[in-house]
Protein backbone atom coordinates (compact mmCIF):
# COMPACT_ATOMS: atom_id res chain seq x y z
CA UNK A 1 -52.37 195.10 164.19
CA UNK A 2 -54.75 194.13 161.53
CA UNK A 3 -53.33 191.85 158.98
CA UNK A 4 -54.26 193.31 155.34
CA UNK A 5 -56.30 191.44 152.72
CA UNK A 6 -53.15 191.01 150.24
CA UNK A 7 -50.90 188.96 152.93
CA UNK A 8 -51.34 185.59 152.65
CA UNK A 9 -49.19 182.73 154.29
CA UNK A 10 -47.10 180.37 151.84
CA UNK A 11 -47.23 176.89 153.50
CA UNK A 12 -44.70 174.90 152.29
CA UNK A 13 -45.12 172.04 149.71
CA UNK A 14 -44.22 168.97 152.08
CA UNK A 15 -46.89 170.24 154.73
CA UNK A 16 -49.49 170.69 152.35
CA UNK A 17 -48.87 167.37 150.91
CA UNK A 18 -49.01 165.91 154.84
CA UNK A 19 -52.59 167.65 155.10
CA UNK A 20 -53.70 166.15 151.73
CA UNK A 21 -52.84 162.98 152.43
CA UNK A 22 -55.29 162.75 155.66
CA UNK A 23 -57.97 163.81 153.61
CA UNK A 24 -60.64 161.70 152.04
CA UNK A 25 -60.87 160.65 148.31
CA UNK A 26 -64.12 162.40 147.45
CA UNK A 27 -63.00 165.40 148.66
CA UNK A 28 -59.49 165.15 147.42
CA UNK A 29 -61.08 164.44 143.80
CA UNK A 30 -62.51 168.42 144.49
CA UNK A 31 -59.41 169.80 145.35
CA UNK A 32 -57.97 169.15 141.70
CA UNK A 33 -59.78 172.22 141.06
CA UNK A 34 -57.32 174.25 143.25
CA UNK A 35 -54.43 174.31 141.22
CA UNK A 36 -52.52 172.59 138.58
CA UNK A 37 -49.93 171.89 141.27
CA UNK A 38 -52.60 170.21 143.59
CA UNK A 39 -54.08 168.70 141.00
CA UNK A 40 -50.51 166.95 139.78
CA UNK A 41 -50.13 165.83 143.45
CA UNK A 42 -53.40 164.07 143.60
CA UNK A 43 -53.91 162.80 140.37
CA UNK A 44 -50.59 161.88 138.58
CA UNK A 45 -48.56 161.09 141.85
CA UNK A 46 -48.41 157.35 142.50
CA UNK A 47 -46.26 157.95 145.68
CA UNK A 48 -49.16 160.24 147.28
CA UNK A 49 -52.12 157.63 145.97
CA UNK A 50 -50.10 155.09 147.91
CA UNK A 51 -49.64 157.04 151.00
CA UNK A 52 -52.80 158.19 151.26
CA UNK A 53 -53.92 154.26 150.50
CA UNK A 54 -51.68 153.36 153.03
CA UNK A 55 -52.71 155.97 156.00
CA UNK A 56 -56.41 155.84 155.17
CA UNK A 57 -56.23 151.69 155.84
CA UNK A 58 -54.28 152.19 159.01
CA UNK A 59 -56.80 154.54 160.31
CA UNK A 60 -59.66 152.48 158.88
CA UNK A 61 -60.78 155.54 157.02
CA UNK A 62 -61.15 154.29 153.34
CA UNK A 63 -64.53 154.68 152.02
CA UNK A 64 -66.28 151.57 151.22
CA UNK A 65 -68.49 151.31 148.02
CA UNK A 66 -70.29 148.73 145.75
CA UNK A 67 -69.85 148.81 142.28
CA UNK A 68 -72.85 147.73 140.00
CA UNK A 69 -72.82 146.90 136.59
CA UNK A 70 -75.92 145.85 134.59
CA UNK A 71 -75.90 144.39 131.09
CA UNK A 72 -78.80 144.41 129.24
CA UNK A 73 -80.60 142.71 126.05
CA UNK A 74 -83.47 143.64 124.52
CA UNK A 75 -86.15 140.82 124.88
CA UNK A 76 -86.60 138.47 122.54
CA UNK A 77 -88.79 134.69 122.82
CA UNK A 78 -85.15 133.04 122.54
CA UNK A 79 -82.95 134.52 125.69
CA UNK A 80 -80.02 132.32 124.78
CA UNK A 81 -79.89 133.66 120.54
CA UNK A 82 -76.26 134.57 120.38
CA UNK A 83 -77.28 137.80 118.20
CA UNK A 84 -79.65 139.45 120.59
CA UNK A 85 -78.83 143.20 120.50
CA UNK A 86 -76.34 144.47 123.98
CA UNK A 87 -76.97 147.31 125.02
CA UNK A 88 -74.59 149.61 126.61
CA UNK A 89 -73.61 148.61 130.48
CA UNK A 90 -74.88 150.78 133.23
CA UNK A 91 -72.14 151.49 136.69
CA UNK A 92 -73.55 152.44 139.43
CA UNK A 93 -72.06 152.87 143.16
CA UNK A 94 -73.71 152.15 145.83
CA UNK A 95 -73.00 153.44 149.52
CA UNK A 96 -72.98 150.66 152.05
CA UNK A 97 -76.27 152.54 153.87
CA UNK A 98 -77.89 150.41 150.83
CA UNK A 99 -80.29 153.76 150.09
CA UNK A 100 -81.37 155.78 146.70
CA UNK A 101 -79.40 158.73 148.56
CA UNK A 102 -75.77 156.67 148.26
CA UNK A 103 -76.34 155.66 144.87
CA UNK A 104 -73.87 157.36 141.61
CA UNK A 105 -74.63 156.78 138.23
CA UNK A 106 -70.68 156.46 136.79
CA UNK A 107 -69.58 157.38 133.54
CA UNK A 108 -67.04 154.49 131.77
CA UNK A 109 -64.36 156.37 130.35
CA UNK A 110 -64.55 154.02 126.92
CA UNK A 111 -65.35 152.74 123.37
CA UNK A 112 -65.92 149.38 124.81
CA UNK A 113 -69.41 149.77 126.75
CA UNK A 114 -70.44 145.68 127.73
CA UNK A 115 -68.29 145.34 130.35
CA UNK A 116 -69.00 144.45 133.75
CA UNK A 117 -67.46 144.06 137.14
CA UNK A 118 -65.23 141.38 137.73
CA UNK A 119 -63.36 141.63 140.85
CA UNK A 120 -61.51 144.79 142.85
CA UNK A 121 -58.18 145.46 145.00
CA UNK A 122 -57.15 148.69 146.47
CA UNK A 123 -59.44 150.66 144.35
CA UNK A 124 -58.86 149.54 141.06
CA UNK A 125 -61.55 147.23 139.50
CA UNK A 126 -61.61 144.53 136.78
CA UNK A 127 -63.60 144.86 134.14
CA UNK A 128 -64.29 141.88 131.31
CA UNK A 129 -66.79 141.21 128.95
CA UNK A 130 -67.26 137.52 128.58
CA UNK A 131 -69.76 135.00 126.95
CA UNK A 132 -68.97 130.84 126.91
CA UNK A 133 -65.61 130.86 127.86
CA UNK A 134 -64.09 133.85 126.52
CA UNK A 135 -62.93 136.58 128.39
CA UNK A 136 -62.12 139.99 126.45
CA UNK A 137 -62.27 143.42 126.76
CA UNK A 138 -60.48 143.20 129.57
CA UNK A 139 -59.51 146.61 131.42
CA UNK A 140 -58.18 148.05 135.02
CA UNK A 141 -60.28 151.04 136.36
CA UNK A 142 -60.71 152.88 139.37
CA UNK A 143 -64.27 154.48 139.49
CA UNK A 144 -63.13 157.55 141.83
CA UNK A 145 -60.87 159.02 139.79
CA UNK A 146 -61.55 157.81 135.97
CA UNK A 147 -58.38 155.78 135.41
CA UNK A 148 -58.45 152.69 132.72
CA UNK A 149 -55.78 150.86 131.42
CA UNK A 150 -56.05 148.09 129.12
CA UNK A 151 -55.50 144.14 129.47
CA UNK A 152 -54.99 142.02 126.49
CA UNK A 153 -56.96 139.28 126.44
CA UNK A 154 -56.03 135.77 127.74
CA UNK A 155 -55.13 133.13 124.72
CA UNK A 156 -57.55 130.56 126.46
CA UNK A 157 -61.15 131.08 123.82
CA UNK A 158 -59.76 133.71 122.18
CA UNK A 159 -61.75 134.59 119.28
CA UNK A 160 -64.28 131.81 119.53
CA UNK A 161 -67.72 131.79 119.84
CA UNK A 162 -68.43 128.81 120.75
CA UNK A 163 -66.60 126.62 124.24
CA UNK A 164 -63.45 124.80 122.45
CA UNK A 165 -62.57 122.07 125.09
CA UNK A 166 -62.86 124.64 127.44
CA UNK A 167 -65.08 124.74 130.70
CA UNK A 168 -65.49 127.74 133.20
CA UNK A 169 -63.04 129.56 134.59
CA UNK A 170 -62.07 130.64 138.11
CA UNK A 171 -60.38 133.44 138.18
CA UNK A 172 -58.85 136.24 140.67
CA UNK A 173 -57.34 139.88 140.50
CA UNK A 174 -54.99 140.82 143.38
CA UNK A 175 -51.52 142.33 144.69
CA UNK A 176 -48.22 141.25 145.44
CA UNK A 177 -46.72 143.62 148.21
CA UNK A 178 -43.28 141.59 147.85
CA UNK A 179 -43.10 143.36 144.01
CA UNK A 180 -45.83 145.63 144.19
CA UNK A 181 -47.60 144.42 141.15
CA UNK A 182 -51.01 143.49 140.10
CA UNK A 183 -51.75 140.38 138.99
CA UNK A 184 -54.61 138.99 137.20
CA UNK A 185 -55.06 134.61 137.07
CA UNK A 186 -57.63 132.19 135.41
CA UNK A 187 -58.00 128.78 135.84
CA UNK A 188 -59.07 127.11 133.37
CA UNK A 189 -59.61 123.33 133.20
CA UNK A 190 -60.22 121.95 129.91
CA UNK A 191 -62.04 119.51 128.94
CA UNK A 192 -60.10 116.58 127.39
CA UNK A 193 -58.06 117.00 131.24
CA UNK A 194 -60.93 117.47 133.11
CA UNK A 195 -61.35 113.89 134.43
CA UNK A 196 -57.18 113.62 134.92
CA UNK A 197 -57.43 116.84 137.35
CA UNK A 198 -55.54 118.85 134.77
CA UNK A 199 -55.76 122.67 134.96
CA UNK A 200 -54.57 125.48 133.08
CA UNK A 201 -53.42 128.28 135.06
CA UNK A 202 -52.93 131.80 133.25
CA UNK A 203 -51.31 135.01 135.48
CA UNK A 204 -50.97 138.63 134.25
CA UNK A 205 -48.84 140.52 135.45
CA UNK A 206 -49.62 144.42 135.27
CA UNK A 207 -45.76 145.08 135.84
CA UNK A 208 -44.75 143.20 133.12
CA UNK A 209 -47.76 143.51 130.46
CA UNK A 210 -47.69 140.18 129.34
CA UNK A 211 -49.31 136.94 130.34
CA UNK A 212 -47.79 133.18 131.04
CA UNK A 213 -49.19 130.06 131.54
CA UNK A 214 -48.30 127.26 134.24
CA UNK A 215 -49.85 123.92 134.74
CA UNK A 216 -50.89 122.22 137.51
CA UNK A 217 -50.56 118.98 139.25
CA UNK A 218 -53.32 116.55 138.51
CA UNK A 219 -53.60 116.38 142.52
CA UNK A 220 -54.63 119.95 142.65
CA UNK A 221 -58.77 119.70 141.90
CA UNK A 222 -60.91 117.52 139.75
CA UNK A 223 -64.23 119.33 140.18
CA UNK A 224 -64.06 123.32 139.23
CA UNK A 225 -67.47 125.23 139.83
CA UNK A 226 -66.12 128.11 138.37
CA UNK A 227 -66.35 131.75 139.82
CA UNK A 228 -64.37 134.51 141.51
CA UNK A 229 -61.46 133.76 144.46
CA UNK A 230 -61.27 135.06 147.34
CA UNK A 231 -57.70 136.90 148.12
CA UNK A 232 -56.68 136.25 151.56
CA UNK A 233 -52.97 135.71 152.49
CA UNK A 234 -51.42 135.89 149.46
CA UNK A 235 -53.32 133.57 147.78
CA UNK A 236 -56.45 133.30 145.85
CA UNK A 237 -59.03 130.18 147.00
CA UNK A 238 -61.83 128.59 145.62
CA UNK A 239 -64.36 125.80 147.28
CA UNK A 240 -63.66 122.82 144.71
CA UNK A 241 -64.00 119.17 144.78
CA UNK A 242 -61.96 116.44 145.65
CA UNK A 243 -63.62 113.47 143.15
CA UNK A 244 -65.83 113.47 140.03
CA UNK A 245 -68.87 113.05 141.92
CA UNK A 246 -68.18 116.50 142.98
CA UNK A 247 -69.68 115.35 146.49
CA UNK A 248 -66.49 115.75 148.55
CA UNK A 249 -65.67 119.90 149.02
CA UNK A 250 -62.15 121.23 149.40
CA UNK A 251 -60.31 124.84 149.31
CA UNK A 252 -58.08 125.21 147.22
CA UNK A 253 -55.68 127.92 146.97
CA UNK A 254 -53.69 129.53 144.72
CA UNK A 255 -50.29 131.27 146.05
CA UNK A 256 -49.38 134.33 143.80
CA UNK A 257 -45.91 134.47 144.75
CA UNK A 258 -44.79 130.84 144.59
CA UNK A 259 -47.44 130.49 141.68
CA UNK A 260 -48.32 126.74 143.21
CA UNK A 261 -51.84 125.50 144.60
CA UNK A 262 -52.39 124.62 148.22
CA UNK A 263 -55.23 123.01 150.11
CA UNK A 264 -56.68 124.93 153.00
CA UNK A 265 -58.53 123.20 156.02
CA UNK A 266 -62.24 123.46 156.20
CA UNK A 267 -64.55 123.36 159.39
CA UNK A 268 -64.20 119.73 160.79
CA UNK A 269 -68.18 119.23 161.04
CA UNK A 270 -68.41 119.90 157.53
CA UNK A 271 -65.32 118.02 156.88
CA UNK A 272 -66.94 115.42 158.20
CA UNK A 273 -70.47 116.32 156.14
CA UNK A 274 -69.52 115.28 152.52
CA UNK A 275 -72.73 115.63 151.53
CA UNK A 276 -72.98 118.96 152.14
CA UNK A 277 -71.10 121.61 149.35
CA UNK A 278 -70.24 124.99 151.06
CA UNK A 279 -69.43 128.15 149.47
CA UNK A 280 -66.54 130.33 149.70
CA UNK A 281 -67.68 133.52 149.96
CA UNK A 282 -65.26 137.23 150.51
CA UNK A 283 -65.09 138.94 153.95
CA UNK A 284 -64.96 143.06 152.74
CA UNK A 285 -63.77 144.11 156.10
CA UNK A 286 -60.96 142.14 157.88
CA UNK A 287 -59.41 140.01 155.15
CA UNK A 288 -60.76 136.25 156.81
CA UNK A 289 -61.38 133.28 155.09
CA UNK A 290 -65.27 133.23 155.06
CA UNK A 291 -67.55 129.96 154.18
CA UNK A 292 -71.36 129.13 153.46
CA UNK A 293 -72.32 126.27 154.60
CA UNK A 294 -75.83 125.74 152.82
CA UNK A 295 -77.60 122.77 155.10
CA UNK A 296 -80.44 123.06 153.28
CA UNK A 297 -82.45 125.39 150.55
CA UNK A 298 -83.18 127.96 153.28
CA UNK A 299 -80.74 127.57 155.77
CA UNK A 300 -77.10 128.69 155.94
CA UNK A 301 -74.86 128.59 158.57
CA UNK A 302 -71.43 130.92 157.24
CA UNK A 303 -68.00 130.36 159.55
CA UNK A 304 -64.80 132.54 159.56
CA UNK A 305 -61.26 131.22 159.60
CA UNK A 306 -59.60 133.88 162.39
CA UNK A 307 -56.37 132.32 162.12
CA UNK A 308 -55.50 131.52 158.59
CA UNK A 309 -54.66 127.49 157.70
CA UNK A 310 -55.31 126.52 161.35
CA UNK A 311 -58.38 123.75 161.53
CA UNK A 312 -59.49 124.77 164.68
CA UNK A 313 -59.40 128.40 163.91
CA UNK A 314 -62.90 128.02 162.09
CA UNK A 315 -65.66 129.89 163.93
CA UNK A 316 -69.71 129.64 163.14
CA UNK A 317 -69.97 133.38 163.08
CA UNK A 318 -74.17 132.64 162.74
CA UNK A 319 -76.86 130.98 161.12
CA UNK A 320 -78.89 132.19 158.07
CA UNK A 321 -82.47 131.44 156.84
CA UNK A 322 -84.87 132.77 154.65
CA UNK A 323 -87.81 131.59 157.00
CA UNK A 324 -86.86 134.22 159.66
CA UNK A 325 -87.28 137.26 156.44
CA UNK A 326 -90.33 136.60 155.10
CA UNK A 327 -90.76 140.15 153.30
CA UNK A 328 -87.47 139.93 151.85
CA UNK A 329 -87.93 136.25 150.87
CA UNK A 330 -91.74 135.67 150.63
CA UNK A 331 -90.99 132.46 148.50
CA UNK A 332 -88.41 130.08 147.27
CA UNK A 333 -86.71 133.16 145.96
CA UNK A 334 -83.24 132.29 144.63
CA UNK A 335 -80.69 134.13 146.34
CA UNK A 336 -76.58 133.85 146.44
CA UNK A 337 -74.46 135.56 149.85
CA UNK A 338 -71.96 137.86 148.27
CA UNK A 339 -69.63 139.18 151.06
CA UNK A 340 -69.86 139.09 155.15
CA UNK A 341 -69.15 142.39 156.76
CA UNK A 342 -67.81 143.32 159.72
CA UNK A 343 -70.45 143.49 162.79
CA UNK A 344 -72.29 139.94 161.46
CA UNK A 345 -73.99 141.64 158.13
CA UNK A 346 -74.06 139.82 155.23
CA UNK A 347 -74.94 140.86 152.26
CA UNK A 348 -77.05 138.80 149.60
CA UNK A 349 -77.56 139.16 146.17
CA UNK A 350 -81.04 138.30 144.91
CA UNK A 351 -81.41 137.14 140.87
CA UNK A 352 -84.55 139.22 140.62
CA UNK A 353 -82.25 142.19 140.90
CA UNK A 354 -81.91 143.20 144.05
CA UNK A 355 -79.70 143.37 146.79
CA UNK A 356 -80.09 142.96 150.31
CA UNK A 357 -78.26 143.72 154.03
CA UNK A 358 -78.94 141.58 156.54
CA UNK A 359 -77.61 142.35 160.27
CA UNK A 360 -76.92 138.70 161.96
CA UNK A 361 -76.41 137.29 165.19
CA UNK A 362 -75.91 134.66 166.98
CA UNK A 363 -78.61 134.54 169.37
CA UNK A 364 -81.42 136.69 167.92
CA UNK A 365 -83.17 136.57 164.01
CA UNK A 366 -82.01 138.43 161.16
CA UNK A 367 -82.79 141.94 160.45
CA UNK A 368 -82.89 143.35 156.76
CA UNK A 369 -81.14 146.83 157.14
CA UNK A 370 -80.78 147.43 153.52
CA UNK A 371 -82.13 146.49 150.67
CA UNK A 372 -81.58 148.73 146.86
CA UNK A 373 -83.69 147.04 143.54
CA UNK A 374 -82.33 148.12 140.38
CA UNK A 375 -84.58 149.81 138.00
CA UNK A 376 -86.16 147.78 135.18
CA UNK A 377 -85.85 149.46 131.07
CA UNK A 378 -88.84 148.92 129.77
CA UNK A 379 -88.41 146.12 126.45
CA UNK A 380 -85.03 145.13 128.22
CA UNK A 381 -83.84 142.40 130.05
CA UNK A 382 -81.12 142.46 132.46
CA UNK A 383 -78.81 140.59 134.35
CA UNK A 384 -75.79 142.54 137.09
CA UNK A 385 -72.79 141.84 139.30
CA UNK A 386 -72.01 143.53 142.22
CA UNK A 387 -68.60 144.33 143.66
CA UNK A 388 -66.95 145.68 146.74
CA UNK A 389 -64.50 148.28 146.53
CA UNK A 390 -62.93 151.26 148.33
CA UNK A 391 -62.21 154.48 147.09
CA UNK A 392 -58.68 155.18 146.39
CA UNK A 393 -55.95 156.87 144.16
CA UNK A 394 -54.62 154.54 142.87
CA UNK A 395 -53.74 153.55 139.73
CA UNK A 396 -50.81 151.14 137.55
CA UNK A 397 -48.63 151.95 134.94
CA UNK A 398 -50.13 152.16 131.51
């Protein structure tokens, strides 16, 4: 018997939300069209975003992206004149086939337009605006679906031009499964401490909208080089120094739940290299512990920790150098490793604006099997960050 064109099947809520949740973002971000129901479900449910989160990084699903923002100025014959005109920031994302195909211009969803690209977790992205040692402007947004909430800014510079006994600051945006909360830190040495090891160490909390301060041991660093952490374990780290010479490298971590710093093993050959200044830099794909270790102005070895605080854990996962890529590094072009993926590619960011994936191994040269330039604006100069991110639902109380 022929079914007629008026019967339809009602499929009940709790399966339909089951299908959903196996579906991928992009196309999930379509189906708000559906319905106002469907669209509820996707957009304004935090206990689907999580699920889906959740079942997407079990089945190693979750798509991953880079996020570019690009700052301009117009140019001027003085780069570093504090009045030079900003223009409006450009977001872009960036597949990780590293093609013109992959690429999405994104639209920021706000008044404030200088922002850039801090630092990402589960989707969300921080954005700041910063200049000396001010950080403000300070927002939460997830490029896939348009979310932004608001930070208030950190009482460290606030409202100065000009660095106030302040240095750089490290700083670090992650999550707390214990509490399920976001949490934002700087750490900010100062300079009348500086040369006692003093640090100040300020943590937002998304749950409870407000910001606190905690200082730390004079044993925990003396030399900061300022930067983003790493989040591995709990805990954000940072490749410091253990003297004022800033000859003698250490990582240093800092534990969001006990809110305390720790000092994490490195490799024993560079441990026993203190000439030699590594560089902690963040694994996208398998949450390790990843470290340059720069032996010379071309040449890079980078080593994983597999088992997290364990010395011997520390693996060379290959060796790096600029000699073995001469169209992607035809001189002494400055370059700086942002992230190791998994499968030995790393990928490096170039300061003439461009970035670049390299496949590595440890037996045979590297391969460039990627490489996206960002467009010049004529009378404009320009400066970017790039960062990782995966495409998610998620968002935080506003």
């Amino acid at each position: 018997m022929s079914m007629s064109k008026k019967q339809r099947f009602d499929v009940p809520e709790d399966v339909v939300v089951m299908i959903l949740m196996r579906l991928p973002v992009k196309s999930l971000i379509r189906f708000t069209c559906v319905s106002k129901q469907w669209r509820s479900i996707i957009i304004s449910d935090p206990k689907f975003a999580k699920h889906q989160f959740e079942l997407a990084s079990q089945q190693r699903t979750l798509c991953r992206r880079f996020l570019i923002s690009s700052y301009r100025t117009l140019e001027t014959p003085n780069p570093f004149d504090d009045d030079i005109p900003r223009l409006p920031s450009r977001f872009q994302s960036l597949g990780d086939s590293f093609n013109a195909a992959s690429v999405k211009n994104l639209t920021f969803p706000s008044e404030e337009n200088l922002q850039r690209a801090m630092a990402s977790c589960n989707g969300l992205v921080l954005l700041g605006r910063s200049y000396y040692s001010c950080y403000e402007e300070l927002s939460i947004w997830n490029p896939s679906t348009g979310f932004l909430r608001k930070i208030p800014s950190p009482s460290f510079g606030s409202g100065k031009k000009k660095p106030d006994r302040r240095m750089f600051a490290n700083y670090g945006f992650g999550h707390v499964s214990a509490t399920d909360d976001y949490i934002l830190v700087f750490v900010v040495p100062s300079l009348a401490d500086a040369y006692q090891g003093c640090v100040e160490v300020h943590v937002f909390s998304l749950t409870a909208n407000s910001w606190k301060v905690i200082s730390a041991p004079n044993s925990s660093c003396h030399g900061w080089v300022g930067g983003q952490g790493s989040l591995s374990n709990g805990a954000f780290h940072w490749v410091n120094f253990r003297n004022r010479r800033m000859s003698d490298p250490a990582i240093y971590a800092f534990d969001l739940v006990m809110e305390e710093f720790r000092q994490v093993p490195l490799p024993r050959l560079i441990q026993n290299n203190v000439k030699c200044v590594g560089q902690l830099t963040m694994v996208l794909f398998g949450g390790c512990l990843c470290l340059q270790f720069r032996k010379s102005y071309q040449c890079s070895e980078i080593w994983a920790m597999r088992e997290y605080g364990v010395p011997e854990s520390w693996v060379k996962l290959f060796e790096f150098s600029t000699y073995d890529l001469p169209d992607v590094f035809p001189s002494m072009r400055s370059f700086d490793p942002y992230c190791v993926m998994e499968g030995g590619k790393l990928v490096i960011k170039l300061f003439d604006k461009e970035l670049v994936m390299i496949q590595c191994g440890k037996e045979e040269k590297p391969v460039c099997c990627g490489r996206y330039r960002l467009e010049a604006v004529p009378g404009c100069d320009f400066q970017f960050t790039v960062t990782g991110y995966v495409e998610t639902l998620i968002s935080v109380p506003k």
